[in-house]
C-alpha atoms as a PDB file:
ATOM      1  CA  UNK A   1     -32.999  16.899 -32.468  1.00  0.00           C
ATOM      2  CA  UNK A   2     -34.802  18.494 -35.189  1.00  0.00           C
ATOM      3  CA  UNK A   3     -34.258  18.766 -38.673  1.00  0.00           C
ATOM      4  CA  UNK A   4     -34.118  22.271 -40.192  1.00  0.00           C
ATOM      5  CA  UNK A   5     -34.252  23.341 -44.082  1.00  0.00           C
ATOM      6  CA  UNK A   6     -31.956  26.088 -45.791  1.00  0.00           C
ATOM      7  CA  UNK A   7     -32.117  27.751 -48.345  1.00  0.00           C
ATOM      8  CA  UNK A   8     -28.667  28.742 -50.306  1.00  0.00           C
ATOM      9  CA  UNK A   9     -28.261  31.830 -52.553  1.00  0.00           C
ATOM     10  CA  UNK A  10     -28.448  30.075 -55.780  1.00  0.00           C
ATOM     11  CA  UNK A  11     -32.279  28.579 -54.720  1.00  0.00           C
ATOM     12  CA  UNK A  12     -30.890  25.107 -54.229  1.00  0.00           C
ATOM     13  CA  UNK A  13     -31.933  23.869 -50.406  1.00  0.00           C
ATOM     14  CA  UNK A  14     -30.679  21.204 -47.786  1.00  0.00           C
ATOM     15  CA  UNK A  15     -31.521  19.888 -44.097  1.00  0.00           C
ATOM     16  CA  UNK A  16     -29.432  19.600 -41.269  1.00  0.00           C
ATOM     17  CA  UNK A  17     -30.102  18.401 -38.491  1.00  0.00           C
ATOM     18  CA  UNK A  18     -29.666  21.168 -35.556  1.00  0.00           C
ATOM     19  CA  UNK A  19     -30.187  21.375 -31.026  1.00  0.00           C
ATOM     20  CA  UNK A  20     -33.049  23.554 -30.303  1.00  0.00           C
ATOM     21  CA  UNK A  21     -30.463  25.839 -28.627  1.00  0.00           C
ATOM     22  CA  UNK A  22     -28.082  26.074 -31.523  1.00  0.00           C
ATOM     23  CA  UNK A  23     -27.702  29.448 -33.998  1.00  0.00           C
ATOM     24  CA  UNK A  24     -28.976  28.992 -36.972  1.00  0.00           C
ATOM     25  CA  UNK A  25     -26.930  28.679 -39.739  1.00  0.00           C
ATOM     26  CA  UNK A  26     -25.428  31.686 -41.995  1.00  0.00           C
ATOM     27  CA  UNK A  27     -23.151  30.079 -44.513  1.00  0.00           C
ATOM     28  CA  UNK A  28     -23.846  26.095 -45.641  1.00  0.00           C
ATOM     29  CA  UNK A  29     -21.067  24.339 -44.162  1.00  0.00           C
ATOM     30  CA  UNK A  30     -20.220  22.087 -47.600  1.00  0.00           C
ATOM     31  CA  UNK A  31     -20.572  25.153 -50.366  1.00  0.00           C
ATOM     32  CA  UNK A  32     -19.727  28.307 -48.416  1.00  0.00           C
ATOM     33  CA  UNK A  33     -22.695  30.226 -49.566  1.00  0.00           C
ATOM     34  CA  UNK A  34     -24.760  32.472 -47.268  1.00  0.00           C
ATOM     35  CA  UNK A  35     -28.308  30.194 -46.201  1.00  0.00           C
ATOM     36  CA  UNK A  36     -31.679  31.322 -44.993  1.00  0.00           C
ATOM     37  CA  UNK A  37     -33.582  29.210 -42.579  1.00  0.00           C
ATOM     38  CA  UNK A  38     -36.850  27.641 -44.501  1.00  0.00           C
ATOM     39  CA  UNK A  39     -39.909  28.319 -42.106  1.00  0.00           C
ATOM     40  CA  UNK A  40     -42.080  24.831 -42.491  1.00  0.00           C
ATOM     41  CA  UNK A  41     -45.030  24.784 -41.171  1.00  0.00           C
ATOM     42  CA  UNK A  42     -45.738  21.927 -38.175  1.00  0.00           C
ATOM     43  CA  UNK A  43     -46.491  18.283 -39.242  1.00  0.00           C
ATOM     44  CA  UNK A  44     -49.103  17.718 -37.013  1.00  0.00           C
ATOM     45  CA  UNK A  45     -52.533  15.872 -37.787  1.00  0.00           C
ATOM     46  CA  UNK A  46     -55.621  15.480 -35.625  1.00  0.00           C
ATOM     47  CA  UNK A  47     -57.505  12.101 -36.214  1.00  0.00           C
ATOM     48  CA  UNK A  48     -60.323  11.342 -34.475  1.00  0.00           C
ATOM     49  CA  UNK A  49     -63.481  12.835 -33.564  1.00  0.00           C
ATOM     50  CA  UNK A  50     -63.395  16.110 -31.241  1.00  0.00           C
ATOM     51  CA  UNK A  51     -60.499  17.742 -33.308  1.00  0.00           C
ATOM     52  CA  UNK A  52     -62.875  19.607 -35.516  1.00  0.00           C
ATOM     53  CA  UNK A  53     -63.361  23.368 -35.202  1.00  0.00           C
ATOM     54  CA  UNK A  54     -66.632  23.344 -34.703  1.00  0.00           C
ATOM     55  CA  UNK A  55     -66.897  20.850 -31.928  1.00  0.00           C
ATOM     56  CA  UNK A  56     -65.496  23.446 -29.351  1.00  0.00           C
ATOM     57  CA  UNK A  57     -67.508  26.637 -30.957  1.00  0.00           C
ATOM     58  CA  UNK A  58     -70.948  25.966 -28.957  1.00  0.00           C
ATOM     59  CA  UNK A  59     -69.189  24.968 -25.851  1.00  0.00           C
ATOM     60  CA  UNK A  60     -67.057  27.739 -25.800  1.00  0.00           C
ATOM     61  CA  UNK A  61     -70.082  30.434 -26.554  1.00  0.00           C
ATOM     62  CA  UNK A  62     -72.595  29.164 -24.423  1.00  0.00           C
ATOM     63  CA  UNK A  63     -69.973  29.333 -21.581  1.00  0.00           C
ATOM     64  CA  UNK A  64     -69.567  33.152 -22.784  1.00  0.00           C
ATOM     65  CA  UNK A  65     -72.969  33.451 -22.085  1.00  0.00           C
ATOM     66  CA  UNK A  66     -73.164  31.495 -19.134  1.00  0.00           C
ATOM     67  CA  UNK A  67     -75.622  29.000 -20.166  1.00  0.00           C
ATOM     68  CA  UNK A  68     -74.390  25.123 -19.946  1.00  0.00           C
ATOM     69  CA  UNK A  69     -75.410  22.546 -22.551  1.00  0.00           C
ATOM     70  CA  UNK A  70     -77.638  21.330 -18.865  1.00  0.00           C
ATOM     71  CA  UNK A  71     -79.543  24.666 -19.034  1.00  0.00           C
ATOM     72  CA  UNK A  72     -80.714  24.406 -22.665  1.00  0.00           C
ATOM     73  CA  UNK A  73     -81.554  20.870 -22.383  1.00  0.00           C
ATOM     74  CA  UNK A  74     -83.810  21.809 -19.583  1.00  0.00           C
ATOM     75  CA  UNK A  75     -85.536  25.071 -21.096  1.00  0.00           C
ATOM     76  CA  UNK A  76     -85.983  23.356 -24.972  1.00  0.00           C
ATOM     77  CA  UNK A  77     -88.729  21.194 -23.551  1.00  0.00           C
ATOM     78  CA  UNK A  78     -90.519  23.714 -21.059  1.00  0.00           C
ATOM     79  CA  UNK A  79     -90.576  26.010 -23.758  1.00  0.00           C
ATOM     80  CA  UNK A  80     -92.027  23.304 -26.693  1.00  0.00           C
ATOM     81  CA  UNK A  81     -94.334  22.739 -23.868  1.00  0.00           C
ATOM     82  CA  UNK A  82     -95.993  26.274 -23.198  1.00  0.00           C
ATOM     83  CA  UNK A  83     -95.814  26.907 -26.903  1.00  0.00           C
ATOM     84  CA  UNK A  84     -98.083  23.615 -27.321  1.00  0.00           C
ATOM     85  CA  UNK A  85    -100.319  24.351 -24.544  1.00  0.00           C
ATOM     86  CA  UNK A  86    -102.093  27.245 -26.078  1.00  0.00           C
ATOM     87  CA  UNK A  87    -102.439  25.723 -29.692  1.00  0.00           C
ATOM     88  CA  UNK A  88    -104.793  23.407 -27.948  1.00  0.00           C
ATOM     89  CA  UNK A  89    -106.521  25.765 -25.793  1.00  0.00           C
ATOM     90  CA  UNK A  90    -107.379  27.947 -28.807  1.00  0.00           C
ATOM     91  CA  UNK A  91    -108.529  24.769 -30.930  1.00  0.00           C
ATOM     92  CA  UNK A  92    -110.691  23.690 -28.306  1.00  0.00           C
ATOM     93  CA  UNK A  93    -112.652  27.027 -28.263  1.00  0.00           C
ATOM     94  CA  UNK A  94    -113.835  26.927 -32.033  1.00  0.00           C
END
């Protein structure tokens, strides 16, 4: 069961520990004053490599643009190649 934060009317706060399906609280049980739930945000770390936002960016894109990581690892050297080939036909000329 998870533990939730209030908040009480004079700015002091406590936890309780609540069921996922109960009501939240309205009135602190101890003091009688009205509460507010505390929003937290999650506790949740990523360690590790692949957990950084740009790891899935390229993936995700080139999938978009239906081109696969296979696809530009095959046209990168074809294309370093025909750029190359003329270089050396022009130098060969002079």
């Amino acid at each position: 069961m998870p533990m939730y934060q209030y908040r009480r009317e004079d700015g002091t706060t406590f936890e309780i520990r609540q069921s996922f399906s109960d009501d939240p609280l309205t009135v602190d049980p101890q003091t009688g004053q009205r509460v507010v739930r505390v929003v937290q945000a999650a506790g949740v770390i990523f360690k590790g490599s692949g957990f950084y936002i740009n790891d899935s960016k390229n993936a995700s894109k080139a999938s978009a643009n239906g081109v696969s990581k296979k696809d530009d690892a095959k046209a990168e050297p074809a294309a370093a190649a025909q750029s190359a080939a003329p270089a050396m036909s022009s130098s060969a000329a002079d």
